[in-house]
PDB file of N, CA and C in Angstrom:
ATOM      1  N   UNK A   1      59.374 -31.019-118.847  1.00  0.00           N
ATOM      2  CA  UNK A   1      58.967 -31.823-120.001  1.00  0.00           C
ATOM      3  C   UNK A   1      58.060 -32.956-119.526  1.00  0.00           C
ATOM      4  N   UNK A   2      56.848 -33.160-120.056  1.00  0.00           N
ATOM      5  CA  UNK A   2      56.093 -34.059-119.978  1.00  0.00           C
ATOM      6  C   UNK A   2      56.258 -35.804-120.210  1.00  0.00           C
ATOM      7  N   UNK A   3      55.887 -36.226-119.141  1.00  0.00           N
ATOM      8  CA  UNK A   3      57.121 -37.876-119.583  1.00  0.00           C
ATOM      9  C   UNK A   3      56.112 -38.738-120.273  1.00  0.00           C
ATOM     10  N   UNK A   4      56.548 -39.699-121.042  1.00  0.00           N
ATOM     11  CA  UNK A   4      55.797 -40.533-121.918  1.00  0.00           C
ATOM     12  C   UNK A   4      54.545 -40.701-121.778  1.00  0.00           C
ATOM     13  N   UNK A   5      53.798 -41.577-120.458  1.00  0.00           N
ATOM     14  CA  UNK A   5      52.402 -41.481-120.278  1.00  0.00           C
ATOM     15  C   UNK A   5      51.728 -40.311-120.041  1.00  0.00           C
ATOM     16  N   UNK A   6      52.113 -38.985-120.432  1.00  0.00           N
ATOM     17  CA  UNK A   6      51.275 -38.063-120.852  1.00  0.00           C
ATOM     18  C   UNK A   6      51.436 -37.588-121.867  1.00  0.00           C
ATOM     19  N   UNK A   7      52.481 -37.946-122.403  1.00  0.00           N
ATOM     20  CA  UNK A   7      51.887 -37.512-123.559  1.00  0.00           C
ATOM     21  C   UNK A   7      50.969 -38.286-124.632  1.00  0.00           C
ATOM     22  N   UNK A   8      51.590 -40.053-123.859  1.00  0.00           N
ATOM     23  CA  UNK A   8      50.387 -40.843-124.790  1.00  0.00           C
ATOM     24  C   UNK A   8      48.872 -40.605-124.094  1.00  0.00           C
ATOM     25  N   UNK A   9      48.841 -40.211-123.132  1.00  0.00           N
ATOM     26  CA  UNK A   9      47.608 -39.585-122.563  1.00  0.00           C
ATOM     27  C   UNK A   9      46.928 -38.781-123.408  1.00  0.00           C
ATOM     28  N   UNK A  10      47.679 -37.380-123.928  1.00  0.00           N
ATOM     29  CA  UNK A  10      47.103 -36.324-124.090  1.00  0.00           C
ATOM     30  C   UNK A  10      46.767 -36.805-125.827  1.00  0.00           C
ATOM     31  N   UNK A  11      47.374 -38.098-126.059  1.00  0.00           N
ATOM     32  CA  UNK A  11      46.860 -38.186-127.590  1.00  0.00           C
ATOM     33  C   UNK A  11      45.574 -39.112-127.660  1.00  0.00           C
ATOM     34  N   UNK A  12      45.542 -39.776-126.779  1.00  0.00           N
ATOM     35  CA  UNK A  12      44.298 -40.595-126.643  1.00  0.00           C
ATOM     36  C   UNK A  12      43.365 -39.257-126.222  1.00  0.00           C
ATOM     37  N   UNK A  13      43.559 -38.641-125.524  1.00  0.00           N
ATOM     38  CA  UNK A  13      42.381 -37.819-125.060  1.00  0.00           C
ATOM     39  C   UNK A  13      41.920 -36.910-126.081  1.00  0.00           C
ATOM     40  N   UNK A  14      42.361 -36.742-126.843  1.00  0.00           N
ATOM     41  CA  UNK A  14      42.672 -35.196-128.485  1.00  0.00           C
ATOM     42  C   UNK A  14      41.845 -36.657-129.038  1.00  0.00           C
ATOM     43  N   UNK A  15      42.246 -37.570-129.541  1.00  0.00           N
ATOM     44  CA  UNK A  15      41.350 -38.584-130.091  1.00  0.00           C
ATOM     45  C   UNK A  15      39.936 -38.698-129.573  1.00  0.00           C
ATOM     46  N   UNK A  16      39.969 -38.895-128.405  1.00  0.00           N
ATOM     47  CA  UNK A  16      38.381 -39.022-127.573  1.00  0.00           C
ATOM     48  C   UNK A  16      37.669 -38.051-127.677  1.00  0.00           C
ATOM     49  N   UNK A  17      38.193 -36.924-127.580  1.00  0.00           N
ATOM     50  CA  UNK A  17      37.555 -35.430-127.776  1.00  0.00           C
ATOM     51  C   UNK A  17      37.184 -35.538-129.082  1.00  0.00           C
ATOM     52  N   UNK A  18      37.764 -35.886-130.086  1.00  0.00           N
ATOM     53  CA  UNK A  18      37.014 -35.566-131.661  1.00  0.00           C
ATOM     54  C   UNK A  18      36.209 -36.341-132.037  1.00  0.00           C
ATOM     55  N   UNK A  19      36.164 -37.814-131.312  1.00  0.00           N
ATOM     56  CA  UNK A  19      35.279 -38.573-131.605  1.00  0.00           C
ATOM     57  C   UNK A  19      34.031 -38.340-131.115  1.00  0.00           C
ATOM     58  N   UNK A  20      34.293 -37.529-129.505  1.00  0.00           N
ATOM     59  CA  UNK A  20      32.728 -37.508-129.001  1.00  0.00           C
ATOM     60  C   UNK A  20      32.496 -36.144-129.981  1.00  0.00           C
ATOM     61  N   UNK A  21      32.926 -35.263-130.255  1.00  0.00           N
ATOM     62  CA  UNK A  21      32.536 -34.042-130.684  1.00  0.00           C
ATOM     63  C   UNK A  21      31.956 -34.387-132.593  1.00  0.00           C
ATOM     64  N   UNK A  22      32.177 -35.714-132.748  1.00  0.00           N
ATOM     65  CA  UNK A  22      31.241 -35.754-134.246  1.00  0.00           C
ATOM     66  C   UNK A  22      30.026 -36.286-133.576  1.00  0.00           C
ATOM     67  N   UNK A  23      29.977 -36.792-132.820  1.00  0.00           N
ATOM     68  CA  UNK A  23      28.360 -37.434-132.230  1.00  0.00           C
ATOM     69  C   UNK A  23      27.732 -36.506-131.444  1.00  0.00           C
ATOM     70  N   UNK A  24      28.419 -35.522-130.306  1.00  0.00           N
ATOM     71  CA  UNK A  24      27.879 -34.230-129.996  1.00  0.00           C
ATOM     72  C   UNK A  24      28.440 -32.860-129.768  1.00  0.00           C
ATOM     73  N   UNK A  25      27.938 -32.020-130.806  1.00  0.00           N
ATOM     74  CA  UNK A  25      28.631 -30.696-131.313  1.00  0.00           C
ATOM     75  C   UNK A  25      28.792 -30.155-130.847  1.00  0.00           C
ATOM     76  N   UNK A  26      27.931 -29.906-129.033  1.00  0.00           N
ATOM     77  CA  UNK A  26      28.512 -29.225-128.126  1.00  0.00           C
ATOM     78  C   UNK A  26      29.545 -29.531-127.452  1.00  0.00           C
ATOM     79  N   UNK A  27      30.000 -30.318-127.163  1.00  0.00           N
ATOM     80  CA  UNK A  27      31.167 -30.979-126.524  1.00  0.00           C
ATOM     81  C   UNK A  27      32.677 -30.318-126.745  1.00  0.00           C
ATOM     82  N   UNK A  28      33.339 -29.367-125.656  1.00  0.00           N
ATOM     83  CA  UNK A  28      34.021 -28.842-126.175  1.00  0.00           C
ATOM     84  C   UNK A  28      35.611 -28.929-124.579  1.00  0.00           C
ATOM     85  N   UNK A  29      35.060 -29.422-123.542  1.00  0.00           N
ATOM     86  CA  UNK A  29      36.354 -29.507-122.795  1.00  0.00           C
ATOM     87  C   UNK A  29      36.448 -30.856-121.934  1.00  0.00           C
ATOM     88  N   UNK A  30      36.783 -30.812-120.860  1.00  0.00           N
ATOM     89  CA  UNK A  30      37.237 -31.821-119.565  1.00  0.00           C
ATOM     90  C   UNK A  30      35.445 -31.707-119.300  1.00  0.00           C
ATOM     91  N   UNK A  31      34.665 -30.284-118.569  1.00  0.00           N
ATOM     92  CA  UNK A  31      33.781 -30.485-117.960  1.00  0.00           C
ATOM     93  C   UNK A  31      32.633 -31.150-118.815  1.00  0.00           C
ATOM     94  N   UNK A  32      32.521 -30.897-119.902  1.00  0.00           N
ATOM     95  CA  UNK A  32      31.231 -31.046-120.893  1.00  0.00           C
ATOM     96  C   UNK A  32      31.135 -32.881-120.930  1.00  0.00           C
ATOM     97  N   UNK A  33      32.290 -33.247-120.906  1.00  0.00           N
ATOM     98  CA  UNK A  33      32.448 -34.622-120.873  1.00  0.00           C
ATOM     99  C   UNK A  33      32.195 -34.785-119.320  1.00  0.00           C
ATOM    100  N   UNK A  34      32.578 -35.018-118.584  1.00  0.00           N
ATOM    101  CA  UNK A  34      32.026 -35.088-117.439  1.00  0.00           C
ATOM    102  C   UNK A  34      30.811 -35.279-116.898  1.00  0.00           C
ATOM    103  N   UNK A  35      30.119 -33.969-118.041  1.00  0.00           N
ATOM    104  CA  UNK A  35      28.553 -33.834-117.561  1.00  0.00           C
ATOM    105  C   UNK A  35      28.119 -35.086-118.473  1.00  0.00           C
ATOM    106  N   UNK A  36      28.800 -35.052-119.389  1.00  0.00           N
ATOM    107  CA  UNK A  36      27.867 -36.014-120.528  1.00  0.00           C
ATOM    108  C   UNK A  36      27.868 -37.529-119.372  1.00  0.00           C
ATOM    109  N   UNK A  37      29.290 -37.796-119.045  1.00  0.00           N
ATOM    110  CA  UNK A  37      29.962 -39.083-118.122  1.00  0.00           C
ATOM    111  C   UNK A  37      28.241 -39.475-117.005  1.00  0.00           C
ATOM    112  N   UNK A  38      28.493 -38.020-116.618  1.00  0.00           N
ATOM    113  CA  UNK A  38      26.993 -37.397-115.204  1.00  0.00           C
ATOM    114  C   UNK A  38      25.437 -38.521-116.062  1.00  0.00           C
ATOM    115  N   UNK A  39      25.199 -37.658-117.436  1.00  0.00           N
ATOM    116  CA  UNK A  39      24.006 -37.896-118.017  1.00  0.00           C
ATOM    117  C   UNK A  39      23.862 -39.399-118.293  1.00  0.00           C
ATOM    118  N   UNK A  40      25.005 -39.817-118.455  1.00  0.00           N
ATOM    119  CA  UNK A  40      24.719 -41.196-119.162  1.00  0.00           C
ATOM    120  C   UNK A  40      24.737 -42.470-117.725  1.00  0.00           C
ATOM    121  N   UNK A  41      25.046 -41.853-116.455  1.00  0.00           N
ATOM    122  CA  UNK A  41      25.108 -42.821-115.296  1.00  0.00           C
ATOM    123  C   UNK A  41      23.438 -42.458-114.584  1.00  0.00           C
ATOM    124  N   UNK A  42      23.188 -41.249-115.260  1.00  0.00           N
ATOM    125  CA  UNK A  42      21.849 -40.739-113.499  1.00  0.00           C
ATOM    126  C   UNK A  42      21.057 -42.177-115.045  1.00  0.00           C
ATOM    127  N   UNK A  43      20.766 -42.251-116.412  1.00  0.00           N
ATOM    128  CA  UNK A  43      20.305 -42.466-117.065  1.00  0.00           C
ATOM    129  C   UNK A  43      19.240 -42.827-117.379  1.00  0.00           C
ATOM    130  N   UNK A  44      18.593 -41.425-117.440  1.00  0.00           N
ATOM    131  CA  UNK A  44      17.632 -40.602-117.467  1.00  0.00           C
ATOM    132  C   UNK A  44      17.438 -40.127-118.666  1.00  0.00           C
ATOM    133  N   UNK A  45      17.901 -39.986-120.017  1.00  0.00           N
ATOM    134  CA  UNK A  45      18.628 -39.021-121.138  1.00  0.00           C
ATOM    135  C   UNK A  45      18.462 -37.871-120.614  1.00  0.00           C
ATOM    136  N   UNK A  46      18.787 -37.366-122.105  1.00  0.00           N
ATOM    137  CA  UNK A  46      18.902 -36.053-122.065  1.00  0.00           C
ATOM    138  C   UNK A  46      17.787 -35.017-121.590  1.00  0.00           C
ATOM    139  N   UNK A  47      18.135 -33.979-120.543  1.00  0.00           N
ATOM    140  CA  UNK A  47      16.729 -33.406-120.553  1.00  0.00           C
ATOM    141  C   UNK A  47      17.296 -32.226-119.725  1.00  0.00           C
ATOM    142  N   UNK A  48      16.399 -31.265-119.430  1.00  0.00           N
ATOM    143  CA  UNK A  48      17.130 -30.073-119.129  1.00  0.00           C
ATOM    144  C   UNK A  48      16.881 -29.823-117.570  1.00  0.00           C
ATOM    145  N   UNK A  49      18.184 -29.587-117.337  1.00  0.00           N
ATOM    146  CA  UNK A  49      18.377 -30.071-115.897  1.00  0.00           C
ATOM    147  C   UNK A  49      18.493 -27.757-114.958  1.00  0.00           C
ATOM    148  N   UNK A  50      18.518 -28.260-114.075  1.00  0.00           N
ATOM    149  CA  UNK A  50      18.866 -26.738-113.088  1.00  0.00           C
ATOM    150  C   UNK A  50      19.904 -26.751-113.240  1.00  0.00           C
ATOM    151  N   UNK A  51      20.586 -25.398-112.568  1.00  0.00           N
ATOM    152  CA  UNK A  51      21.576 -24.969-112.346  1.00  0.00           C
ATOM    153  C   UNK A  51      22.228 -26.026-111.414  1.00  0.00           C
ATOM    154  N   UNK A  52      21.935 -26.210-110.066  1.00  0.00           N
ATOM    155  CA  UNK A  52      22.026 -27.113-109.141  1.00  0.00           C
ATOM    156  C   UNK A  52      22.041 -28.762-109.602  1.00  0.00           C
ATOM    157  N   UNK A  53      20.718 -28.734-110.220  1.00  0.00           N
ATOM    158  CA  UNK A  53      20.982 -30.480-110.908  1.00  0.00           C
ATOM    159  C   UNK A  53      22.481 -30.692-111.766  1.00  0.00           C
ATOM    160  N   UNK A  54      22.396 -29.757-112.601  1.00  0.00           N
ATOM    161  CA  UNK A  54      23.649 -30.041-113.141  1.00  0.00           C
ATOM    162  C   UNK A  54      25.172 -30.050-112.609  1.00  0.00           C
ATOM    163  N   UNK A  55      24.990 -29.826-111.058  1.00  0.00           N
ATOM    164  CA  UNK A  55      26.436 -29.282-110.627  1.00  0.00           C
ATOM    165  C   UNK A  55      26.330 -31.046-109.941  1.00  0.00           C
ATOM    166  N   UNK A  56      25.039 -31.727-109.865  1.00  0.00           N
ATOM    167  CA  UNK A  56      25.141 -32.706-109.049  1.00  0.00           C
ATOM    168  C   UNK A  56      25.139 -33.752-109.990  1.00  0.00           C
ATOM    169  N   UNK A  57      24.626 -33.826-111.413  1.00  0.00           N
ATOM    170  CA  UNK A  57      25.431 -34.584-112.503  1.00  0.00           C
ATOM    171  C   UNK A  57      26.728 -34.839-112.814  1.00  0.00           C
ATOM    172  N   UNK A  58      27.301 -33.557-112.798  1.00  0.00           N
ATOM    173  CA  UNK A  58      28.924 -33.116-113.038  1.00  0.00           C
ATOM    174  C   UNK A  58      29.596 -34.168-111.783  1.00  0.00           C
ATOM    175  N   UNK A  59      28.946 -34.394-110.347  1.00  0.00           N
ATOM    176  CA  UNK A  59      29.139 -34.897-109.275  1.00  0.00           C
ATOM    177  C   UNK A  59      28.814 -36.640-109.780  1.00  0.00           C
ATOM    178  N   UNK A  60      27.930 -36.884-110.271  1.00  0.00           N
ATOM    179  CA  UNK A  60      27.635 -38.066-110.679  1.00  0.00           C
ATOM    180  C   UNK A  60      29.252 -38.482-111.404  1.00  0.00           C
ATOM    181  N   UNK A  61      29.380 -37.982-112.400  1.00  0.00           N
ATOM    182  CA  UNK A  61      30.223 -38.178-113.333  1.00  0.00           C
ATOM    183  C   UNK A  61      31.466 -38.401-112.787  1.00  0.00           C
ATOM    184  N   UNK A  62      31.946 -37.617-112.192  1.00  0.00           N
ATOM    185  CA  UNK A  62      33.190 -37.515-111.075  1.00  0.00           C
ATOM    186  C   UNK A  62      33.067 -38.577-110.521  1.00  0.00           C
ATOM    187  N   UNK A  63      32.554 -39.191-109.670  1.00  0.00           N
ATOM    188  CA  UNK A  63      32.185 -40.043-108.507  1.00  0.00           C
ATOM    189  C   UNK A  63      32.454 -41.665-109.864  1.00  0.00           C
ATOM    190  N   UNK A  64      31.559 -41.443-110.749  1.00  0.00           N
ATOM    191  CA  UNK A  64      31.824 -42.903-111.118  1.00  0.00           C
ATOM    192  C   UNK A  64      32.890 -42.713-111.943  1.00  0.00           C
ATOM    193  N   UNK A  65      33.465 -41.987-112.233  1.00  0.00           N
ATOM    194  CA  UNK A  65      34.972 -41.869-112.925  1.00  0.00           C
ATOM    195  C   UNK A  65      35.986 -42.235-111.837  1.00  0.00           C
ATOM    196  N   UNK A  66      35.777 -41.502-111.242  1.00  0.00           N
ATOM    197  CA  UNK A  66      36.858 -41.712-110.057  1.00  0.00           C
ATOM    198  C   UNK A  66      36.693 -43.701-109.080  1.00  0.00           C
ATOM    199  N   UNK A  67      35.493 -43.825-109.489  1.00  0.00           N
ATOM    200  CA  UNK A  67      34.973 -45.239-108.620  1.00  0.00           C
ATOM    201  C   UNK A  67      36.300 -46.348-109.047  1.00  0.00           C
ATOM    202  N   UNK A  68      36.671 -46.003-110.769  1.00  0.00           N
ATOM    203  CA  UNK A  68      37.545 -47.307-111.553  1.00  0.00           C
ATOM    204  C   UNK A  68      38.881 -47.123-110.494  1.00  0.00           C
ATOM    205  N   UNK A  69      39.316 -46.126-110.078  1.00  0.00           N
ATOM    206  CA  UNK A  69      40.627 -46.146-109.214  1.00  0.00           C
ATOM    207  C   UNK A  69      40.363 -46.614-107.856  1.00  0.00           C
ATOM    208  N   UNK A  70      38.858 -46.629-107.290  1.00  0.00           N
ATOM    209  CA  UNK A  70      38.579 -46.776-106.051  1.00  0.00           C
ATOM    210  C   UNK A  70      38.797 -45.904-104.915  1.00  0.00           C
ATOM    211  N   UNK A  71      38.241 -44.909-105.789  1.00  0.00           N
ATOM    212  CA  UNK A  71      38.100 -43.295-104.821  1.00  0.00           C
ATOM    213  C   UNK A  71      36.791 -43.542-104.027  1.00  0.00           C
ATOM    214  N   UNK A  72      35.865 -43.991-104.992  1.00  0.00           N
ATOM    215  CA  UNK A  72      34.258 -44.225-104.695  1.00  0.00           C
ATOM    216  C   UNK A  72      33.982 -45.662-104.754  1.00  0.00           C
ATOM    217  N   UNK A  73      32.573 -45.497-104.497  1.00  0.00           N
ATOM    218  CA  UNK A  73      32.203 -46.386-104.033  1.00  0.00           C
ATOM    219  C   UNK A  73      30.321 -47.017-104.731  1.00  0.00           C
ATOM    220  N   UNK A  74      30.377 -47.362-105.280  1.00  0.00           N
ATOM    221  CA  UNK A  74      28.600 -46.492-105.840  1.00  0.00           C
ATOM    222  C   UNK A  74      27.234 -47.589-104.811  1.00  0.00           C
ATOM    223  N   UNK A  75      26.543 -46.658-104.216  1.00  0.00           N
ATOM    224  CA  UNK A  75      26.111 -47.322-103.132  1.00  0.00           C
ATOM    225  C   UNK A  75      24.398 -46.950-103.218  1.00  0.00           C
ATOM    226  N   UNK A  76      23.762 -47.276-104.467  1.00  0.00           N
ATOM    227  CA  UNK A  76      22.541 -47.460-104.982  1.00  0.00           C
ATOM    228  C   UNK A  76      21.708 -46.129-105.467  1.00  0.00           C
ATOM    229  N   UNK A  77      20.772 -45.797-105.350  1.00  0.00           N
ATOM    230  CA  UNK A  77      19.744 -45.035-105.857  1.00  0.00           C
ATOM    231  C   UNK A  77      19.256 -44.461-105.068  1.00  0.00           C
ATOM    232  N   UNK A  78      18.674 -43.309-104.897  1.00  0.00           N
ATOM    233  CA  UNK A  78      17.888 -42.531-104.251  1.00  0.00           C
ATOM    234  C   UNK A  78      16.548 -42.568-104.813  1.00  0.00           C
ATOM    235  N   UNK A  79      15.585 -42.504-103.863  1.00  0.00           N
ATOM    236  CA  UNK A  79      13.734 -42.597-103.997  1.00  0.00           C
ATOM    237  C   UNK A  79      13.881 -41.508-105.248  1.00  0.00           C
ATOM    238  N   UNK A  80      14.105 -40.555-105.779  1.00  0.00           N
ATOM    239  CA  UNK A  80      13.646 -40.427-107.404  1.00  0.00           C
ATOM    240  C   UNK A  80      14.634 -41.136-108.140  1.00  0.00           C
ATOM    241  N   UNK A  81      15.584 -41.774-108.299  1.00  0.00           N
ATOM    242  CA  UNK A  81      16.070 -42.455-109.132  1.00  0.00           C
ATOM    243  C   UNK A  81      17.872 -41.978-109.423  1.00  0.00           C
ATOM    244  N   UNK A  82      18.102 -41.394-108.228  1.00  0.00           N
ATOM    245  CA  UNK A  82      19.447 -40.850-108.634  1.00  0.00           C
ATOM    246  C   UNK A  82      20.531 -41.582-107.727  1.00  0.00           C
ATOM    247  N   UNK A  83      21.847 -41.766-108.783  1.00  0.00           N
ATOM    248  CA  UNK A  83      22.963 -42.694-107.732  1.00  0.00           C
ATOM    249  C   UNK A  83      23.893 -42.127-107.445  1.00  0.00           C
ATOM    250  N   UNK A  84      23.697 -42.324-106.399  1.00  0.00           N
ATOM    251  CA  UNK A  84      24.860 -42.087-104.874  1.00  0.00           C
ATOM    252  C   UNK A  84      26.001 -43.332-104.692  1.00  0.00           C
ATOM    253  N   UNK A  85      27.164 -42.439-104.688  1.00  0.00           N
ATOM    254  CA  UNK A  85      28.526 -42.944-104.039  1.00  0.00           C
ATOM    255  C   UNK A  85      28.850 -42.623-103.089  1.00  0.00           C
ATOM    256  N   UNK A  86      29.721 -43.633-102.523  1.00  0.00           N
ATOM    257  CA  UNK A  86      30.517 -42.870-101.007  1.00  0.00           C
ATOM    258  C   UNK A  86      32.262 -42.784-101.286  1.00  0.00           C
ATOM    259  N   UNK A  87      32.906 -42.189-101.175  1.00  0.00           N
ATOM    260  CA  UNK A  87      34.054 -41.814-101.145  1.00  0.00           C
ATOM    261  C   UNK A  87      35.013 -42.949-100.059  1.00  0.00           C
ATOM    262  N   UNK A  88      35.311 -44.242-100.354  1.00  0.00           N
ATOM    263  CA  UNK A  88      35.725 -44.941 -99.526  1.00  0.00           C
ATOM    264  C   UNK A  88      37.629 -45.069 -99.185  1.00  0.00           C
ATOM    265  N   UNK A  89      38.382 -43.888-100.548  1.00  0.00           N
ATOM    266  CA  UNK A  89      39.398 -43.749-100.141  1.00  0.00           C
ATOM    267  C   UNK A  89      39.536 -42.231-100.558  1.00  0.00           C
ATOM    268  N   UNK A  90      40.320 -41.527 -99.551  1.00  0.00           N
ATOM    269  CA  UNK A  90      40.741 -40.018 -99.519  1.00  0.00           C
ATOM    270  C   UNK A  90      41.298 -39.976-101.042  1.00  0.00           C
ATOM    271  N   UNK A  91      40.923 -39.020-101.669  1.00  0.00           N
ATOM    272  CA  UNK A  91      41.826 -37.998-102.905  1.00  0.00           C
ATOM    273  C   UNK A  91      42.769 -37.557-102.326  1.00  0.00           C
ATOM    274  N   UNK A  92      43.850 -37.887-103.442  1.00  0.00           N
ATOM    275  CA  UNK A  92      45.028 -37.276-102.930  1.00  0.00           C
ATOM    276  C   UNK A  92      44.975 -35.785-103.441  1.00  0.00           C
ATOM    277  N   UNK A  93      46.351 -35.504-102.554  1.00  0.00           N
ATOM    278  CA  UNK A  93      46.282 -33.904-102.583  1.00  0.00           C
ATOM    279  C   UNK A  93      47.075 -33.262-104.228  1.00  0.00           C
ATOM    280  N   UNK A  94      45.899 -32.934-104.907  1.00  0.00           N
ATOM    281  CA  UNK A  94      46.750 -32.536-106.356  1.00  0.00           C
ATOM    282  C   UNK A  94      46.601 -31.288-106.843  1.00  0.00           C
ATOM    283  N   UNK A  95      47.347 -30.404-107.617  1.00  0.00           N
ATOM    284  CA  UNK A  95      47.298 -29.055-108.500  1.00  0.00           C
ATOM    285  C   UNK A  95      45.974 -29.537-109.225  1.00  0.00           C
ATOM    286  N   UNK A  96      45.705 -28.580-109.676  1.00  0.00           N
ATOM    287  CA  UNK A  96      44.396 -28.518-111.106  1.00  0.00           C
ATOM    288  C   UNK A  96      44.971 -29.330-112.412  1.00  0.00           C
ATOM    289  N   UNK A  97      46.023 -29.149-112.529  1.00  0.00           N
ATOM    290  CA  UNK A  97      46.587 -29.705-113.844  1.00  0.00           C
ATOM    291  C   UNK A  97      46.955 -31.430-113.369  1.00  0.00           C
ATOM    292  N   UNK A  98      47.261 -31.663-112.553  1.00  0.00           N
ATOM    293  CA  UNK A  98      47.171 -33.399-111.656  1.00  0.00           C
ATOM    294  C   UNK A  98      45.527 -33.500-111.966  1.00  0.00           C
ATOM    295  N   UNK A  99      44.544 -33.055-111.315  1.00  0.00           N
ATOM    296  CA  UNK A  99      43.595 -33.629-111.165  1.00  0.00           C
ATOM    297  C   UNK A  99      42.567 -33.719-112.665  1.00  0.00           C
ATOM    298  N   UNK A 100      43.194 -32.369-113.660  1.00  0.00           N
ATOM    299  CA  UNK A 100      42.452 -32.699-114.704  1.00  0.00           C
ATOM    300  C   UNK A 100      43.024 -34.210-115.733  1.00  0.00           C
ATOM    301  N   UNK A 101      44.314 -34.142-115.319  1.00  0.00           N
ATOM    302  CA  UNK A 101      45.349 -35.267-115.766  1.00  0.00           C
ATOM    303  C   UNK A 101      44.521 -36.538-115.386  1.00  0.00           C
ATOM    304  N   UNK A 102      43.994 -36.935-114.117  1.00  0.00           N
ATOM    305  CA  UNK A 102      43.645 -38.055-113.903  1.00  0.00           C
ATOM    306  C   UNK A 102      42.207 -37.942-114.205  1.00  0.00           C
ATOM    307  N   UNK A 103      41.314 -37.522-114.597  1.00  0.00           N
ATOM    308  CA  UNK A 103      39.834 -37.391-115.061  1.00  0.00           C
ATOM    309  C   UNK A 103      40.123 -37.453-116.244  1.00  0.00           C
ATOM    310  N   UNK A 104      40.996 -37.041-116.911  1.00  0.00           N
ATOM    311  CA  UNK A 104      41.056 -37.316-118.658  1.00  0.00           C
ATOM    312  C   UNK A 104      41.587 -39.259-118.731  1.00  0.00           C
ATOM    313  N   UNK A 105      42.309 -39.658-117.864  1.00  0.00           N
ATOM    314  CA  UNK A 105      42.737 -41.284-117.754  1.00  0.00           C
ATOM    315  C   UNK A 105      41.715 -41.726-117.434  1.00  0.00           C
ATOM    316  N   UNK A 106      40.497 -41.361-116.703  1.00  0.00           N
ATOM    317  CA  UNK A 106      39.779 -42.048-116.139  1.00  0.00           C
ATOM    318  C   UNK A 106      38.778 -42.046-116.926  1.00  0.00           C
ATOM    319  N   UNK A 107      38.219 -40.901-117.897  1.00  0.00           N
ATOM    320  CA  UNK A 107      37.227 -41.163-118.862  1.00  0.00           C
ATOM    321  C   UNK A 107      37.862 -41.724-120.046  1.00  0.00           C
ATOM    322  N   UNK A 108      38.609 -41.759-120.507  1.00  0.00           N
ATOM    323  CA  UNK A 108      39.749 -42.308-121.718  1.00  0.00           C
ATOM    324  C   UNK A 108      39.396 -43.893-121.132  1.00  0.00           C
ATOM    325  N   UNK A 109      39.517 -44.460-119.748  1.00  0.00           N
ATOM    326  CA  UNK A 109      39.423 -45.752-119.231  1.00  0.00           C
ATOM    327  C   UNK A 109      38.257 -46.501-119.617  1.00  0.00           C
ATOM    328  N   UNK A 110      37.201 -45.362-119.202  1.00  0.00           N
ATOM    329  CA  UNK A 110      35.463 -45.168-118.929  1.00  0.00           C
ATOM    330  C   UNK A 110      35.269 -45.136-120.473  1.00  0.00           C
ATOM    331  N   UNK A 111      35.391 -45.338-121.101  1.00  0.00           N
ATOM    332  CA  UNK A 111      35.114 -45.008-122.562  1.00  0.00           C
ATOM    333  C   UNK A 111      35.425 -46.235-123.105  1.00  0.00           C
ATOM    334  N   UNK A 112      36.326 -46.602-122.904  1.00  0.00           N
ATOM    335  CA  UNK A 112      37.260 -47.954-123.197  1.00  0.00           C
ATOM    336  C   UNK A 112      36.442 -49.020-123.020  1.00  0.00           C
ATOM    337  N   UNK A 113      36.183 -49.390-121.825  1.00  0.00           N
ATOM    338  CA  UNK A 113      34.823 -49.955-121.440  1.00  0.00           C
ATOM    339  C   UNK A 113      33.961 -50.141-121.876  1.00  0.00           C
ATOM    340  N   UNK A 114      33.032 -48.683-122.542  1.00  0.00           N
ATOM    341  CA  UNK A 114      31.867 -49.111-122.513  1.00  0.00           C
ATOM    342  C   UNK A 114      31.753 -49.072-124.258  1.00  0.00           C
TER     343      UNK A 114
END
């Protein structure tokens, strides 16, 4: 059985999900948010990225999600305009269902914010 802070988790996050999904219609899991998390940090808008660019957005997104716990580190721009983190404390060792658990707290956080 799931103990209290997840399940008030999983209702804030069912909330966050419907809110981003009236502003964008594609928006449909953990990753799509992520990428969006990706688009709105390289911030650049919207524009159509590679196969590869997008796996390194998705990486953007991660990196400054994860930065609020102090996983990362965000350590400026690259000569075309893209930001780089460094990983200044180890990830702990988690299942898929742990790690999607803490990316849904961390954009639920990231959201909160901004």
């Amino acid at each position: 059985m799931p103990d209290h802070n997840d399940i008030e988790t999983d209702l804030k996050w069912k909330g966050l999900l419907l809110d981003l999904q009236k502003i964008f219609t594609d928006i449909e899991d953990l990753k799509d948010i992520i990428f969006l998390v990706g688009v709105q940090e390289l911030g650049k808008g919207y524009q159509s990225f590679t196969k590869d660019e997008k796996i390194d957005v998705m990486h953007i997104g991660v990196c400054r999600l994860l930065s609020q716990y102090g996983y990362y580190s965000y350590s400026g721009l690259d000569h075309e305009g893209w930001p780089h983190w460094d990983n200044v404390t180890p990830l702990p060792h988690l299942i898929e269902q742990e790690k999607d658990l803490l990316l849904k707290k961390a954009i639920i956080l990231y959201f909160n914010k901004s």
